[in-house]
N, C-alpha and C. Protein backbone atom coordinates (compact mmCIF):
# COMPACT_ATOMS: atom_id res chain seq x y z
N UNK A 1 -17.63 -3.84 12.91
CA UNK A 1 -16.58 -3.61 11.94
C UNK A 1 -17.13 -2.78 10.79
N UNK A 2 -16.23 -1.84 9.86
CA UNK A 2 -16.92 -1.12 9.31
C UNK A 2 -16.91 -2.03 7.78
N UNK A 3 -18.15 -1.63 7.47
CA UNK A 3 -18.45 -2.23 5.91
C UNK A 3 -17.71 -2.09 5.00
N UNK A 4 -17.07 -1.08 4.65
CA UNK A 4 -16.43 -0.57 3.43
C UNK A 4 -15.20 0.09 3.79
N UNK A 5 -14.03 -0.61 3.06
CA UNK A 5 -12.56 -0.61 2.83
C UNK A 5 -12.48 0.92 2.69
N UNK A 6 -11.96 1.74 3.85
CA UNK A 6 -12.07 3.64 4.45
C UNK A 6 -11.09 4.28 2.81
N UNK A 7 -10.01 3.56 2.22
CA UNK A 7 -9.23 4.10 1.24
C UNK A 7 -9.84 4.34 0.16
N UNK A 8 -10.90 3.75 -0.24
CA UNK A 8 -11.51 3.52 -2.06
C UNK A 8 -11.14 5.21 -1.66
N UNK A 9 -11.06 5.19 -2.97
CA UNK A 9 -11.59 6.87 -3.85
C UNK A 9 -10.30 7.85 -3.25
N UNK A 10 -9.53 7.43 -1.93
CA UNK A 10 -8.61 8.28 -1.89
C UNK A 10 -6.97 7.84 -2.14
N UNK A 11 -6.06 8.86 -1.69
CA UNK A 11 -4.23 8.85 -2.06
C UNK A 11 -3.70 9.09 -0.77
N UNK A 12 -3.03 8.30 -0.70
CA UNK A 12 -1.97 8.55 0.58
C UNK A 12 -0.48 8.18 0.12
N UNK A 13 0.44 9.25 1.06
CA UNK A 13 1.30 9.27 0.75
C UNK A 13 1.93 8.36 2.12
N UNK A 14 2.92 7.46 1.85
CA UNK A 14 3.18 6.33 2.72
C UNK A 14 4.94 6.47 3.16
N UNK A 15 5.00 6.53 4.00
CA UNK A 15 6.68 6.59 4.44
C UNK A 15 7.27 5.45 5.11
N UNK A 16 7.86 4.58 4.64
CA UNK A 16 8.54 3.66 5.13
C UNK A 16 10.40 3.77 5.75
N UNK A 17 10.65 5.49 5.45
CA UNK A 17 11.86 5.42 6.05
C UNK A 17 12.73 5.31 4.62
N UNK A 18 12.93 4.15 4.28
CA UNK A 18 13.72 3.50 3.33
C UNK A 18 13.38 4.43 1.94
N UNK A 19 11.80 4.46 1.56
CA UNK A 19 11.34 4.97 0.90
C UNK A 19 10.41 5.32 0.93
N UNK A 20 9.94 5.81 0.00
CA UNK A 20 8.38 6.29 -0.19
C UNK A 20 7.37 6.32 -1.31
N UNK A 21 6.23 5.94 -1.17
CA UNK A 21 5.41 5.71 -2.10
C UNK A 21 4.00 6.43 -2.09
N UNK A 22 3.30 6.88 -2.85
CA UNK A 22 2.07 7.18 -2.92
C UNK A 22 0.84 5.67 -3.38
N UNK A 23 -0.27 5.24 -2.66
CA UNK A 23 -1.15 4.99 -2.86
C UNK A 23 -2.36 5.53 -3.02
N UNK A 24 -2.79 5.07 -4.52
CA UNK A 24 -4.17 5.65 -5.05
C UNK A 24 -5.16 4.43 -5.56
N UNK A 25 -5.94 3.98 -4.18
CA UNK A 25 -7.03 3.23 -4.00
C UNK A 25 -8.21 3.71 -4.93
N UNK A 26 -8.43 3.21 -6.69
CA UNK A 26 -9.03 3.71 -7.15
C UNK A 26 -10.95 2.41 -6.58
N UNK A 27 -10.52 1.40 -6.10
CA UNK A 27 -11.70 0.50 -5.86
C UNK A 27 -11.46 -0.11 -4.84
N UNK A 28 -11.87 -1.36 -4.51
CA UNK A 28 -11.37 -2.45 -3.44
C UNK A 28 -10.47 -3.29 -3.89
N UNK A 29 -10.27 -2.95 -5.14
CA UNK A 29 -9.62 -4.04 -6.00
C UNK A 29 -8.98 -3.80 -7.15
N UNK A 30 -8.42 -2.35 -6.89
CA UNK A 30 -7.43 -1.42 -8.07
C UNK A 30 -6.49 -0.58 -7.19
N UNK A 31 -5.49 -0.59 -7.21
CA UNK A 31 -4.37 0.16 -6.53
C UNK A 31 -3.14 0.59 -7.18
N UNK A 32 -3.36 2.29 -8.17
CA UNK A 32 -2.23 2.81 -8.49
C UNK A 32 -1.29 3.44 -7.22
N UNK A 33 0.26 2.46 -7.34
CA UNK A 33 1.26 2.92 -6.22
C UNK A 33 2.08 3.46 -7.69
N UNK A 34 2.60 4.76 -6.67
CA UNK A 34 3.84 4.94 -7.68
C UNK A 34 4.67 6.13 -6.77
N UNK A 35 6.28 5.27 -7.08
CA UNK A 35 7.09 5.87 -6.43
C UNK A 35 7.56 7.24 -6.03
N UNK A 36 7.70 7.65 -4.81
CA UNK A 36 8.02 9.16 -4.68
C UNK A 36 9.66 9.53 -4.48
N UNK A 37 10.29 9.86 -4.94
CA UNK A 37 11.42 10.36 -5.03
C UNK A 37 11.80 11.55 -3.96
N UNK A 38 13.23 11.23 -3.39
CA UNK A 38 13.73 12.15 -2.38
C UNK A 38 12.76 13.35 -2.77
N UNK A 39 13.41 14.38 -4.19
CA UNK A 39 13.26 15.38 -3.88
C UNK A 39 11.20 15.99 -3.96
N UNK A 40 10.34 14.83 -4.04
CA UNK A 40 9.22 14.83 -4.05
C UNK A 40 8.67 14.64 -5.28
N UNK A 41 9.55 14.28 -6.75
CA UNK A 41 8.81 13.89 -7.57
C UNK A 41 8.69 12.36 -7.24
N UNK A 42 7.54 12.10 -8.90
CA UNK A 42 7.01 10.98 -8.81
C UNK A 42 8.02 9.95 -9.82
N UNK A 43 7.82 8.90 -9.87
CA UNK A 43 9.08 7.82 -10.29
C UNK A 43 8.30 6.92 -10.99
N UNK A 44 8.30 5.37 -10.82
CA UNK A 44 8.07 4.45 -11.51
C UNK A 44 6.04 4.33 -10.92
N UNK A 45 5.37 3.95 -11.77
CA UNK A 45 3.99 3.56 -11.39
C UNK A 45 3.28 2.21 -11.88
N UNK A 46 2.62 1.35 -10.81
CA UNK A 46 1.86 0.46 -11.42
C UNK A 46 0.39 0.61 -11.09
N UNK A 47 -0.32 -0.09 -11.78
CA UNK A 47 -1.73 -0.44 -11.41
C UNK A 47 -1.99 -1.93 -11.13
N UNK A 48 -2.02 -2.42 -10.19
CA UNK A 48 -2.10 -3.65 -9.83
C UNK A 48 -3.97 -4.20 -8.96
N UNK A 49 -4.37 -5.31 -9.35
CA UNK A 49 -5.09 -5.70 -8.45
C UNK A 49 -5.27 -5.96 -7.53
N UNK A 50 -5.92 -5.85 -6.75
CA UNK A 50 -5.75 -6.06 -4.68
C UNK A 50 -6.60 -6.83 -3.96
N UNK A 51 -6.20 -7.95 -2.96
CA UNK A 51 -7.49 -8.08 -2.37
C UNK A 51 -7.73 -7.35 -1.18
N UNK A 52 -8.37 -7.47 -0.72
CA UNK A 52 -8.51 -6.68 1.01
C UNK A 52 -9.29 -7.53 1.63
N UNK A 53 -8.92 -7.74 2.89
CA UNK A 53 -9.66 -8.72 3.91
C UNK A 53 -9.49 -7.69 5.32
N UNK A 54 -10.80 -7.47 5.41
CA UNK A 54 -10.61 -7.25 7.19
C UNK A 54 -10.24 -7.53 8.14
N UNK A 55 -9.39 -7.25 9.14
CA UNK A 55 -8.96 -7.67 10.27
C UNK A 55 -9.87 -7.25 11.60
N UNK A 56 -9.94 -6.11 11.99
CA UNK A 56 -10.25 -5.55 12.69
C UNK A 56 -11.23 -3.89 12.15
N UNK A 57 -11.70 -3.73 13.05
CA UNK A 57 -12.48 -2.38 12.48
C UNK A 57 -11.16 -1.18 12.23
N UNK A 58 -10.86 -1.03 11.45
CA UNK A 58 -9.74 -0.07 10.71
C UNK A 58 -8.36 -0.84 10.27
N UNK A 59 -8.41 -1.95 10.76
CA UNK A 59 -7.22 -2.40 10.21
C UNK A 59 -7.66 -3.46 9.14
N UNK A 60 -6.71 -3.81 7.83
CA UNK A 60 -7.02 -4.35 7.13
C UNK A 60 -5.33 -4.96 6.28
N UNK A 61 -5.63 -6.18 5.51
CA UNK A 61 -4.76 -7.06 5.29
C UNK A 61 -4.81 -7.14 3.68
N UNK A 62 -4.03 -6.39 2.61
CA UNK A 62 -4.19 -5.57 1.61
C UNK A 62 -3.34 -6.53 0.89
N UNK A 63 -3.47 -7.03 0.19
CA UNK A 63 -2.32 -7.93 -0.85
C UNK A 63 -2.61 -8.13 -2.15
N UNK A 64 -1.20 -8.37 -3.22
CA UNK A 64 -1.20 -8.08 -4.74
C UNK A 64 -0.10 -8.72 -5.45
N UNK A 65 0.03 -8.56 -6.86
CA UNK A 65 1.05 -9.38 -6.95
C UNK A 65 1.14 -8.83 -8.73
N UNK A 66 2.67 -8.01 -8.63
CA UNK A 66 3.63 -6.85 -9.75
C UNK A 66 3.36 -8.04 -10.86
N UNK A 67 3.80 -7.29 -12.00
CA UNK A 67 3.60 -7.51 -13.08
C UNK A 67 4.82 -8.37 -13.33
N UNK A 68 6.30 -7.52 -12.84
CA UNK A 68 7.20 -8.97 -12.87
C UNK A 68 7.51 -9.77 -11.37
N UNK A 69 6.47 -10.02 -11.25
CA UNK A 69 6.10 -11.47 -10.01
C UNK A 69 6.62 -11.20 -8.43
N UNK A 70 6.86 -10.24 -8.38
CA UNK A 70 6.63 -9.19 -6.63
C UNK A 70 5.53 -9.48 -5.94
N UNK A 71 5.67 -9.97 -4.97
CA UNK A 71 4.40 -10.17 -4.01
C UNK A 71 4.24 -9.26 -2.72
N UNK A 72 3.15 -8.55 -2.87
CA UNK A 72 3.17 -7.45 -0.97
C UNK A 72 2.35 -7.67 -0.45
N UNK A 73 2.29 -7.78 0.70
CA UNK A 73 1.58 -7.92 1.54
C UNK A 73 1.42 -6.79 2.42
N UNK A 74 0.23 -5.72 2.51
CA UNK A 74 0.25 -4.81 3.36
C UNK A 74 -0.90 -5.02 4.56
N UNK A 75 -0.08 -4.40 5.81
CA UNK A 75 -1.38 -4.45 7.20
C UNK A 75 -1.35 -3.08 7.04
N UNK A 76 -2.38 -2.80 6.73
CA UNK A 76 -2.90 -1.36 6.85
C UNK A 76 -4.04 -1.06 8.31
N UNK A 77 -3.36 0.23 8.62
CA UNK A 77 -4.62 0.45 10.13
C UNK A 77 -4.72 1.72 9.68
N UNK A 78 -6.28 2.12 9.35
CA UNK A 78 -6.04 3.29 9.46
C UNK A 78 -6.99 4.24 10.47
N UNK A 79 -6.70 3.41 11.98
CA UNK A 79 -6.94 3.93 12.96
C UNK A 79 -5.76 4.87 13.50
N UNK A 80 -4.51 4.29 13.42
CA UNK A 80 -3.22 4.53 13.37
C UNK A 80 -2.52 4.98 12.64
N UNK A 81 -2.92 5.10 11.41
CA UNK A 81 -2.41 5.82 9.87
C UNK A 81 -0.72 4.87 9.85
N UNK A 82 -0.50 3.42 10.10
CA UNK A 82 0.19 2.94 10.34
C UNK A 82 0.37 1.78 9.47
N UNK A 83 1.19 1.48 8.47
CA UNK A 83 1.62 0.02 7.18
C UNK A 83 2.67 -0.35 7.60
N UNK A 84 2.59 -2.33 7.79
CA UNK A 84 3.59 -2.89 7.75
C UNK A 84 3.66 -3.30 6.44
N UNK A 85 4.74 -3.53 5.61
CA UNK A 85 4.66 -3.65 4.20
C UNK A 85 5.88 -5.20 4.16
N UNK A 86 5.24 -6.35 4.03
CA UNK A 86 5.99 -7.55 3.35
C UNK A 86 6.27 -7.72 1.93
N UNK A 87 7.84 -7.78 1.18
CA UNK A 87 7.62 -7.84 -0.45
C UNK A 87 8.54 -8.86 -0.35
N UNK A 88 8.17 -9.82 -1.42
CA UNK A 88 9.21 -10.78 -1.90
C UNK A 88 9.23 -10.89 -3.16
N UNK A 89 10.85 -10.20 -3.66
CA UNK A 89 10.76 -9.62 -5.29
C UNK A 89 10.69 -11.09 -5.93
N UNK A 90 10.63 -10.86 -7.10
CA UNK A 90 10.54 -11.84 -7.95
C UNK A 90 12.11 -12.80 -8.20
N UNK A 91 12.74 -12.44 -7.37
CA UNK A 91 13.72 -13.49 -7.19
C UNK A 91 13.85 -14.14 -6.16
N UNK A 92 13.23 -13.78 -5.11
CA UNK A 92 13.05 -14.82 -4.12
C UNK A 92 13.17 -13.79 -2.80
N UNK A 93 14.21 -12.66 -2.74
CA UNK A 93 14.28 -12.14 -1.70
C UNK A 93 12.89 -11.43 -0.98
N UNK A 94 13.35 -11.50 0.17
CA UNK A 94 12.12 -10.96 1.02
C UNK A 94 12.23 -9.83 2.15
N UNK A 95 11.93 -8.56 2.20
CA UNK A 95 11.77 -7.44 2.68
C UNK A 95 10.79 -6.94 3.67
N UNK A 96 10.91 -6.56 4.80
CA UNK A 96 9.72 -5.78 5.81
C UNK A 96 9.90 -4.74 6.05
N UNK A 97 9.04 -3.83 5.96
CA UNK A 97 9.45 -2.50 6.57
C UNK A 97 8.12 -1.84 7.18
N UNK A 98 8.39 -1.26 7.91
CA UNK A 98 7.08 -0.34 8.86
C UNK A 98 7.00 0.96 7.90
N UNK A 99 5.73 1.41 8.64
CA UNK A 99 5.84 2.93 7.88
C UNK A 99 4.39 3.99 8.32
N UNK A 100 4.17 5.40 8.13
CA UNK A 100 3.08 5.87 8.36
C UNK A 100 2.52 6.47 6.90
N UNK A 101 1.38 6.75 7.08
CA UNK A 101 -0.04 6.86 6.12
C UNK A 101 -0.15 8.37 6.32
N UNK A 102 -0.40 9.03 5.28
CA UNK A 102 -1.25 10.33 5.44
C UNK A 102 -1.46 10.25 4.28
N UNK A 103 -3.15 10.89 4.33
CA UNK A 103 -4.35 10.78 3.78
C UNK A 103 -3.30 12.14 2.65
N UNK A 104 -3.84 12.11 1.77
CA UNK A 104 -3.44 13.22 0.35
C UNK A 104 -4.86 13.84 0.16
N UNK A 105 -5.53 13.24 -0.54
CA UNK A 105 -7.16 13.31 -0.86
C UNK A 105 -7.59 12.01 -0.71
């Protein structure tokens, strides 16, 4: 399995269909997401803390928790450049959506 979490230091832009977001893995344990808008601008941004746990050699189990009390849960593979993304907003509802990864820098 590989030692070190493949995202630190880079941005990917993430498509879930529904929407879209940019991730910018500044550590193992810092993650500016911030929203991408239809026409390709950028929208709302947080900096949140992360843990990461390995699953498999490229896949990994990425989770955090918003400032007003949002919880995600991401499976990231990035053998597959492939995120399942679990959120349960801060009112209780709960959301899944699939999606693909490409690397930015």
């Amino acid at each position: 399995m590989q030692d070190q979490f493949p995202a630190i230091g880079h941005r990917y832009l993430v498509d879930f269909q529904a929407f879209r977001v940019e991730l910018n893995f500044a550590s193992e344990t810092s993650l500016t997401y911030t929203g991408v808008r239809p026409d390709g601008s950028h929208g709302d941004s947080e900096t949140v803390t992360i843990t990461v746990e390995p699953i498999r050699d490229q896949l990994y189990l990425v989770t955090w928790q918003e400032a007003d009390k949002t919880t995600v849960v991401h499976l990231e593979d990035y053998k597959n450049n492939t995120i399942i993304t679990n959120i349960t907003d801060a009112n209780g509802s709960f959301s899944k959506f699939y999606g693909t990864m490409t690397l930015i820098s």
